[in-house]
N, C-alpha and C. Protein backbone atom coordinates (compact mmCIF):
# COMPACT_ATOMS: atom_id res chain seq x y z
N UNK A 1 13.15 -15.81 10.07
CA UNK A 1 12.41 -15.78 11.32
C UNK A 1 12.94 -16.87 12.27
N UNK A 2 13.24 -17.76 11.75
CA UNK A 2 13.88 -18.97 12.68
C UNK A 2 14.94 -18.43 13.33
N UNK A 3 16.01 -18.56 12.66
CA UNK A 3 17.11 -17.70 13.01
C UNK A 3 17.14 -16.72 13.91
N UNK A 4 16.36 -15.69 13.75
CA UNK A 4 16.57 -14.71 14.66
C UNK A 4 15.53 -14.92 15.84
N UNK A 5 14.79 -16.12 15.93
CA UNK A 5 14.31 -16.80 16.86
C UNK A 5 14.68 -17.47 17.90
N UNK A 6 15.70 -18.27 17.55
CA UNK A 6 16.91 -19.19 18.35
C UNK A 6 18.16 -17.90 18.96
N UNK A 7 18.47 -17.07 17.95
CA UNK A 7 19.06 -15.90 18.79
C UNK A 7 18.29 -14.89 19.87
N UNK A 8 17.31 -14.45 19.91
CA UNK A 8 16.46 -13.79 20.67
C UNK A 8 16.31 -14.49 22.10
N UNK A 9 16.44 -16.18 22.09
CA UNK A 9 16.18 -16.50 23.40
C UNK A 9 17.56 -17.08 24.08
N UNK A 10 18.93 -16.67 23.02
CA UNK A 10 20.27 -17.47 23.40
C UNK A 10 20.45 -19.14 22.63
N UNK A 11 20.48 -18.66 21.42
CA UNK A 11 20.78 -19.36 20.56
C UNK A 11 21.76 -20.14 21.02
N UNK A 12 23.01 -20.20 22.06
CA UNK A 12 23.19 -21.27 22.40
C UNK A 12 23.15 -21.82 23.47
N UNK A 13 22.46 -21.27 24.14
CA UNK A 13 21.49 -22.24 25.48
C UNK A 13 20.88 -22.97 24.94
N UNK A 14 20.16 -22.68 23.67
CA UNK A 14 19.35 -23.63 22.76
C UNK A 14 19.40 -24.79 22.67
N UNK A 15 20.99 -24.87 21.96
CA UNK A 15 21.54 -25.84 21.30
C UNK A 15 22.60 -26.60 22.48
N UNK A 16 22.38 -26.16 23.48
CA UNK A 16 23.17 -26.74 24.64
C UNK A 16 24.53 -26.65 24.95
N UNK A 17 24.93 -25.63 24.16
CA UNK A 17 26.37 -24.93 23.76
C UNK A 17 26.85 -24.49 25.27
N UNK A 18 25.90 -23.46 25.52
CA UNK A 18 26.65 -22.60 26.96
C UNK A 18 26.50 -23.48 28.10
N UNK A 19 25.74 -24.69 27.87
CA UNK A 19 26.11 -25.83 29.01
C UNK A 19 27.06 -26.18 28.98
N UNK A 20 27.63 -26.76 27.74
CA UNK A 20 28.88 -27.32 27.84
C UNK A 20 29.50 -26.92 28.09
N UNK A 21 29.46 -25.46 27.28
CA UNK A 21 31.34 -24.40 27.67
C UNK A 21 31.36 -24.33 29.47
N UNK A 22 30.08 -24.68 30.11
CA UNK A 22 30.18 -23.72 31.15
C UNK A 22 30.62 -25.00 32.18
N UNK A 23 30.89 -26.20 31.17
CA UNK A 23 30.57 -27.48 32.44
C UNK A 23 32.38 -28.05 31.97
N UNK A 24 33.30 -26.94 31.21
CA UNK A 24 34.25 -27.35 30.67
C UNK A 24 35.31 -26.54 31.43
N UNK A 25 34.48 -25.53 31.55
CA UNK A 25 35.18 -24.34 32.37
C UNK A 25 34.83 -24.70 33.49
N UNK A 26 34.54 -25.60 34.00
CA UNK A 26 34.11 -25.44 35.59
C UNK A 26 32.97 -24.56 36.30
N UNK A 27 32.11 -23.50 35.46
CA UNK A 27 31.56 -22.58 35.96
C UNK A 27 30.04 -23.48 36.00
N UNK A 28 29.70 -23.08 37.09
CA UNK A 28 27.93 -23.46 37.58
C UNK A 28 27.37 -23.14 36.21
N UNK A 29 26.20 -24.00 35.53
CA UNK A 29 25.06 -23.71 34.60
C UNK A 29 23.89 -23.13 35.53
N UNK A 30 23.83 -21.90 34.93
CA UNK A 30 22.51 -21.36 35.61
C UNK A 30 21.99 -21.10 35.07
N UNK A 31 20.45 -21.46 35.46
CA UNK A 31 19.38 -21.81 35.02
C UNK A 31 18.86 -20.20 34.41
N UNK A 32 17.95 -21.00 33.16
CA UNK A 32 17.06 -19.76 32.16
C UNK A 32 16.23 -19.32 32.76
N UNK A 33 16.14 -17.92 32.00
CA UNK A 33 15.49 -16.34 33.13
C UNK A 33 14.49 -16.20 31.82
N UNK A 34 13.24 -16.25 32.51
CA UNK A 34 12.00 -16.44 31.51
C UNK A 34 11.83 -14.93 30.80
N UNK A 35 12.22 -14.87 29.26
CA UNK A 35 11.95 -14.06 28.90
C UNK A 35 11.18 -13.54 27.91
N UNK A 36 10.57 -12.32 27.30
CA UNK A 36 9.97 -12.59 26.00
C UNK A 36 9.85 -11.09 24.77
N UNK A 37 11.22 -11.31 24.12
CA UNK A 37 11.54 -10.58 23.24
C UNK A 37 10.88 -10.66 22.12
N UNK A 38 10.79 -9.32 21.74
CA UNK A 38 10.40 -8.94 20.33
C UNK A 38 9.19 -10.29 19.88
N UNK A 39 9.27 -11.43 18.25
CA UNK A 39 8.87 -12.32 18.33
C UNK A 39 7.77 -13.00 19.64
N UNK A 40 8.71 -13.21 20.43
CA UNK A 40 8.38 -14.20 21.19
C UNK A 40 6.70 -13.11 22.49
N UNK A 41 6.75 -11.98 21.92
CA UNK A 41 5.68 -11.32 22.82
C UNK A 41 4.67 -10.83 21.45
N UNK A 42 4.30 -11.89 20.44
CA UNK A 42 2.79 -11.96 19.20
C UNK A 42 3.05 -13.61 19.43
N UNK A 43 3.60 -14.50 19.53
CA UNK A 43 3.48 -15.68 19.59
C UNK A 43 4.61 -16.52 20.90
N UNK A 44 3.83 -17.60 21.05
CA UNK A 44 4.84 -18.47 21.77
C UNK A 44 5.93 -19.36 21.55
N UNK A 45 5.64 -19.55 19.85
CA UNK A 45 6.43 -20.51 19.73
C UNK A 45 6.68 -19.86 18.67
N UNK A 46 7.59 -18.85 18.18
CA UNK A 46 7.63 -18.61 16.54
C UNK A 46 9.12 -19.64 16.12
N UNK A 47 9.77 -20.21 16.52
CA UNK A 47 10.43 -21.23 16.24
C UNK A 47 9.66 -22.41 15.36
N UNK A 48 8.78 -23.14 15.83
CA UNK A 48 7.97 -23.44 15.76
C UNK A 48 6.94 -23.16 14.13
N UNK A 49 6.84 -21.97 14.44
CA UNK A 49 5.86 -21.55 13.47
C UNK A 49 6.54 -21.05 12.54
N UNK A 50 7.82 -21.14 12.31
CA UNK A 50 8.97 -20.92 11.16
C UNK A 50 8.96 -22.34 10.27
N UNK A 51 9.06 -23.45 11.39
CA UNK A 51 9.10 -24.27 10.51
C UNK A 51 7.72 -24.81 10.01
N UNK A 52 6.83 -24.48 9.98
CA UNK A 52 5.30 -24.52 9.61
C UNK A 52 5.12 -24.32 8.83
N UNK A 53 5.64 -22.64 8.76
CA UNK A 53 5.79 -22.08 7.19
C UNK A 53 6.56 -22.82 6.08
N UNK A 54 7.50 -23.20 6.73
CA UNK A 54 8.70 -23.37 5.56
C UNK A 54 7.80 -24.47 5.35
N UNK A 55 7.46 -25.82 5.61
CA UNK A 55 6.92 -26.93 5.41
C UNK A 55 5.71 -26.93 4.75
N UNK A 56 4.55 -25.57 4.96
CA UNK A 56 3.46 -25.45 3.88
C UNK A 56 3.72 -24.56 2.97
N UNK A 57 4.55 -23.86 2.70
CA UNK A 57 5.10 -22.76 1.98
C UNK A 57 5.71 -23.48 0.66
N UNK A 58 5.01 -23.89 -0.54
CA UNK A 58 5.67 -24.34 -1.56
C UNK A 58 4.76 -24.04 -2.42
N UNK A 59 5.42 -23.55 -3.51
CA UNK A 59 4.67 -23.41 -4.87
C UNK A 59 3.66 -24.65 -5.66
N UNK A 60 4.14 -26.04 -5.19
CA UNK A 60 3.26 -26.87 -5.72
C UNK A 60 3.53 -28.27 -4.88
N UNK A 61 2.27 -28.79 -4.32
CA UNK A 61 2.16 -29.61 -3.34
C UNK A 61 1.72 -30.63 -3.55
N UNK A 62 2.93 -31.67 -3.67
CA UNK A 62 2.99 -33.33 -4.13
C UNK A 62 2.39 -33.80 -3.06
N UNK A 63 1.74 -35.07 -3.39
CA UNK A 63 1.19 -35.71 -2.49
C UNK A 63 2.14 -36.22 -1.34
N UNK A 64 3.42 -36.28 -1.40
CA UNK A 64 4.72 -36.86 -0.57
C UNK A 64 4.69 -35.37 0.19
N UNK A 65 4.87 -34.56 -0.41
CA UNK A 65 4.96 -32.98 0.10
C UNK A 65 4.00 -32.92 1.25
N UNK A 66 2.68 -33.35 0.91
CA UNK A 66 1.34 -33.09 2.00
C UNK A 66 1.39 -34.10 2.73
N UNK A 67 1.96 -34.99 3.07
CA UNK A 67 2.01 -36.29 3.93
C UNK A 67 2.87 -35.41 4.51
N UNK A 68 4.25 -35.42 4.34
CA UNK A 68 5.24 -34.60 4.93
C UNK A 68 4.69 -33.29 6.14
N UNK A 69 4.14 -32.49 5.23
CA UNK A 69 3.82 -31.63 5.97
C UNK A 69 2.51 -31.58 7.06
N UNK A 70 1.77 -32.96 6.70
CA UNK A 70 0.52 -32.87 7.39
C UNK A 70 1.53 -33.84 9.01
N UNK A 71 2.44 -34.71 8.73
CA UNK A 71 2.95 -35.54 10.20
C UNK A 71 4.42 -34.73 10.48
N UNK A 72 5.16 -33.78 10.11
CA UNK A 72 5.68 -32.69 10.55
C UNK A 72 4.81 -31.96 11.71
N UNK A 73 3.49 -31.41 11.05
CA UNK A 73 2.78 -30.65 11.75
C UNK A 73 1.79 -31.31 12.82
N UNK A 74 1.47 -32.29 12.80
CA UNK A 74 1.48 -33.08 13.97
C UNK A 74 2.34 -33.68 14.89
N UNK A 75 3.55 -34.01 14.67
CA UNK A 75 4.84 -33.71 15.52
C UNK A 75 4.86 -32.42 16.13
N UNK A 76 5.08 -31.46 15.67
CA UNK A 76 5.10 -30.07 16.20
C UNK A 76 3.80 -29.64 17.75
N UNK A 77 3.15 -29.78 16.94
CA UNK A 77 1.73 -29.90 18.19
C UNK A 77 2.02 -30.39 19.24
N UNK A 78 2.88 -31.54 19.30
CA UNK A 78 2.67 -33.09 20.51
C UNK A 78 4.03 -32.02 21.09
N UNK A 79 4.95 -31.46 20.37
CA UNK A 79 6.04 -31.21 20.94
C UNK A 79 5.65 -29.83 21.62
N UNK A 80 5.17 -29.05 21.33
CA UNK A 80 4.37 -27.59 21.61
C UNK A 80 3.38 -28.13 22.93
N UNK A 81 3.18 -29.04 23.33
CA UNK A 81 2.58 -29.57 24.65
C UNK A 81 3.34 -30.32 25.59
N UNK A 82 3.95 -31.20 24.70
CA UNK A 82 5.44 -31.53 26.07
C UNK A 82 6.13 -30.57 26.11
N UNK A 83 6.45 -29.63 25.52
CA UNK A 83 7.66 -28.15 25.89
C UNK A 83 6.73 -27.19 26.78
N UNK A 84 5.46 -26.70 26.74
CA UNK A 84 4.72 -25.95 27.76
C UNK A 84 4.57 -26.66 28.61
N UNK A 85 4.75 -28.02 28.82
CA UNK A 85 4.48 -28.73 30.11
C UNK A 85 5.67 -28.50 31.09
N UNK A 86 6.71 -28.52 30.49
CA UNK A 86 7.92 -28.96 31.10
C UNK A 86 8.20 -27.00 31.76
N UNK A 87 7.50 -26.09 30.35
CA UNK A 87 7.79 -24.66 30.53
C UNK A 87 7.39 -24.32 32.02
N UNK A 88 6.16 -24.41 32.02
CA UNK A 88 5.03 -24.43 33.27
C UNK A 88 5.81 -24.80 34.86
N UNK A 89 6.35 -25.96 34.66
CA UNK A 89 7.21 -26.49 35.45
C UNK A 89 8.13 -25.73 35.81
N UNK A 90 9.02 -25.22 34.79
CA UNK A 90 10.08 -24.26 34.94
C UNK A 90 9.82 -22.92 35.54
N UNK A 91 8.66 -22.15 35.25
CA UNK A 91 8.24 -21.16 35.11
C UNK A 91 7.23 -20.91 36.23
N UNK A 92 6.15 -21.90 36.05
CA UNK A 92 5.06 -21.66 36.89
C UNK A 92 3.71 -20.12 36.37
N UNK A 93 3.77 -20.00 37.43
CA UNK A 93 2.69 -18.69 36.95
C UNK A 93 2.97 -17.68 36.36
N UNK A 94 4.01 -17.53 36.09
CA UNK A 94 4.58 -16.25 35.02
C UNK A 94 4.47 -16.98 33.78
N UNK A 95 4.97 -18.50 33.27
CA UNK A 95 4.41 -19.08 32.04
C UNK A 95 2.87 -19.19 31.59
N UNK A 96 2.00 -19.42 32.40
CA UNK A 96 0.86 -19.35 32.60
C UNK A 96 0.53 -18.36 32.35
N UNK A 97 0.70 -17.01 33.33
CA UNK A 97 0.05 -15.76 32.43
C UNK A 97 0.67 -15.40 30.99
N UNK A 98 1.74 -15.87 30.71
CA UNK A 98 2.32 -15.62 29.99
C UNK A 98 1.11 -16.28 28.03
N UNK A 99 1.10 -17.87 28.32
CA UNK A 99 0.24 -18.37 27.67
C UNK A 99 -1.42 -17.79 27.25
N UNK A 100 -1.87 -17.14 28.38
CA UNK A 100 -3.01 -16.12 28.28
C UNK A 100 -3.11 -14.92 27.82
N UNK A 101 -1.80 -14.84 27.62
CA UNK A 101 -1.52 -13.08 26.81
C UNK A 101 -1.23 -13.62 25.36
N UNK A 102 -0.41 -14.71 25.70
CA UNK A 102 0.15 -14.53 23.84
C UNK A 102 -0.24 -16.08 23.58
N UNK A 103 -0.48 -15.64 22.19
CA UNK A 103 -1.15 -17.10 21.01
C UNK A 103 -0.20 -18.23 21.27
N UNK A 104 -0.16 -19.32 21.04
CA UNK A 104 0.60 -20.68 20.61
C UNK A 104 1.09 -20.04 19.39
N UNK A 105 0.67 -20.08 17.88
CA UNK A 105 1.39 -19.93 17.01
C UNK A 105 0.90 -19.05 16.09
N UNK A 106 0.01 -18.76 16.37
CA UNK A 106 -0.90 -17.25 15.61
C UNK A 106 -0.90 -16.04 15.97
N UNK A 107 -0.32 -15.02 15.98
CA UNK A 107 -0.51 -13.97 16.05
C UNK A 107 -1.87 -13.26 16.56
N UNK A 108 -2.53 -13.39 17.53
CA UNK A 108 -4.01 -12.85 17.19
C UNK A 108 -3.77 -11.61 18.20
N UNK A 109 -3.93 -10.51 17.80
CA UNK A 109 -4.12 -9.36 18.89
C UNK A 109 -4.95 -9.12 20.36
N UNK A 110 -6.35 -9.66 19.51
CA UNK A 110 -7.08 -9.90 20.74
C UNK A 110 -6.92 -10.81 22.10
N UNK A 111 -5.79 -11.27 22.11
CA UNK A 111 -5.76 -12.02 23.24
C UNK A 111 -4.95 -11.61 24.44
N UNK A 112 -4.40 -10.51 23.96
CA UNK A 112 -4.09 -9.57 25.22
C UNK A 112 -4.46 -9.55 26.66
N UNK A 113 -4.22 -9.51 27.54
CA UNK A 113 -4.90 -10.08 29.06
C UNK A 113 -4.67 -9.09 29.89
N UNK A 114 -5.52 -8.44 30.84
CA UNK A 114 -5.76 -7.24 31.18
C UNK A 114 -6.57 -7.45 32.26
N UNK A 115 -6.14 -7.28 33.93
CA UNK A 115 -7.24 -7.16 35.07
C UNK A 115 -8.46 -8.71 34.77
N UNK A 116 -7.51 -9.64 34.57
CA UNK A 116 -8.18 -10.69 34.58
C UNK A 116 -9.13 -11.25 33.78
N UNK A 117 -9.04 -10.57 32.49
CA UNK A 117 -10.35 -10.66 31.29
C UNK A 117 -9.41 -10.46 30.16
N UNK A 118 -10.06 -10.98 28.44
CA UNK A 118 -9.31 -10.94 28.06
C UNK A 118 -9.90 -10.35 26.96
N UNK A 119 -9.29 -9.12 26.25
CA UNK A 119 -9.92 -8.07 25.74
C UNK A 119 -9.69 -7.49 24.21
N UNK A 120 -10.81 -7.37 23.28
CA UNK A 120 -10.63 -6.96 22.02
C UNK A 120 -9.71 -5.87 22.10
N UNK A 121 -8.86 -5.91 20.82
CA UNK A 121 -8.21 -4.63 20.59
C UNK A 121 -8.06 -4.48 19.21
């Protein structure tokens, strides 16, 4: 899920790859076109929520294990609010509606957004 997470949005815009090639070649970096594939239209952050899994996902959970995973997953949070801040910025009201349609990191159906209300399904 990670993986094909970081590819879905340009796995190397990601990683800052097609900046460089593009600042090596001389060609203008132009700016990201807000999009939301597959993944990324049941959650906002499934990047994110890949590594969540992987980090509570163990057959048997040492106390080093649950420290780990309990300030991992509080890192993640703080970062999941400075990255929608900065998104918002980027984006504006298409991130915004965007956040009202789809979960942070849960999947929930019902949050679908429709004529200004937001509706069981």
């Amino acid at each position: 899920m990670l993986l094909l997470s970081t590819f879905l949005i340009s796995h190397f815009e990601l990683f800052g790859l097609a900046q460089v090639f593009a600042r090596l070649h001389g060609n203008v970096v132009t700016p990201p076109s807000f999009k939301t594939p597959f993944l990324y239209r049941h959650v906002r952050h499934p990047i994110y929520l890949s590594f969540l899994l992987a980090f509570w996902a163990t057959p048997v959970m040492t106390v080093g294990h649950l420290l780990f995973s309990i300030a991992t997953t509080i890192y993640i949070l703080i970062a999941i609010q400075l990255e929608e801040r900065d998104l918002i910025r980027l984006f504006g009201d298409q991130y915004r509606k965007y956040q009202k349609e789809v979960s942070m990191l849960i999947p929930l159906r019902w949050r679908r957004h429709s004529a200004g209300r937001t509706e069981s399904t």
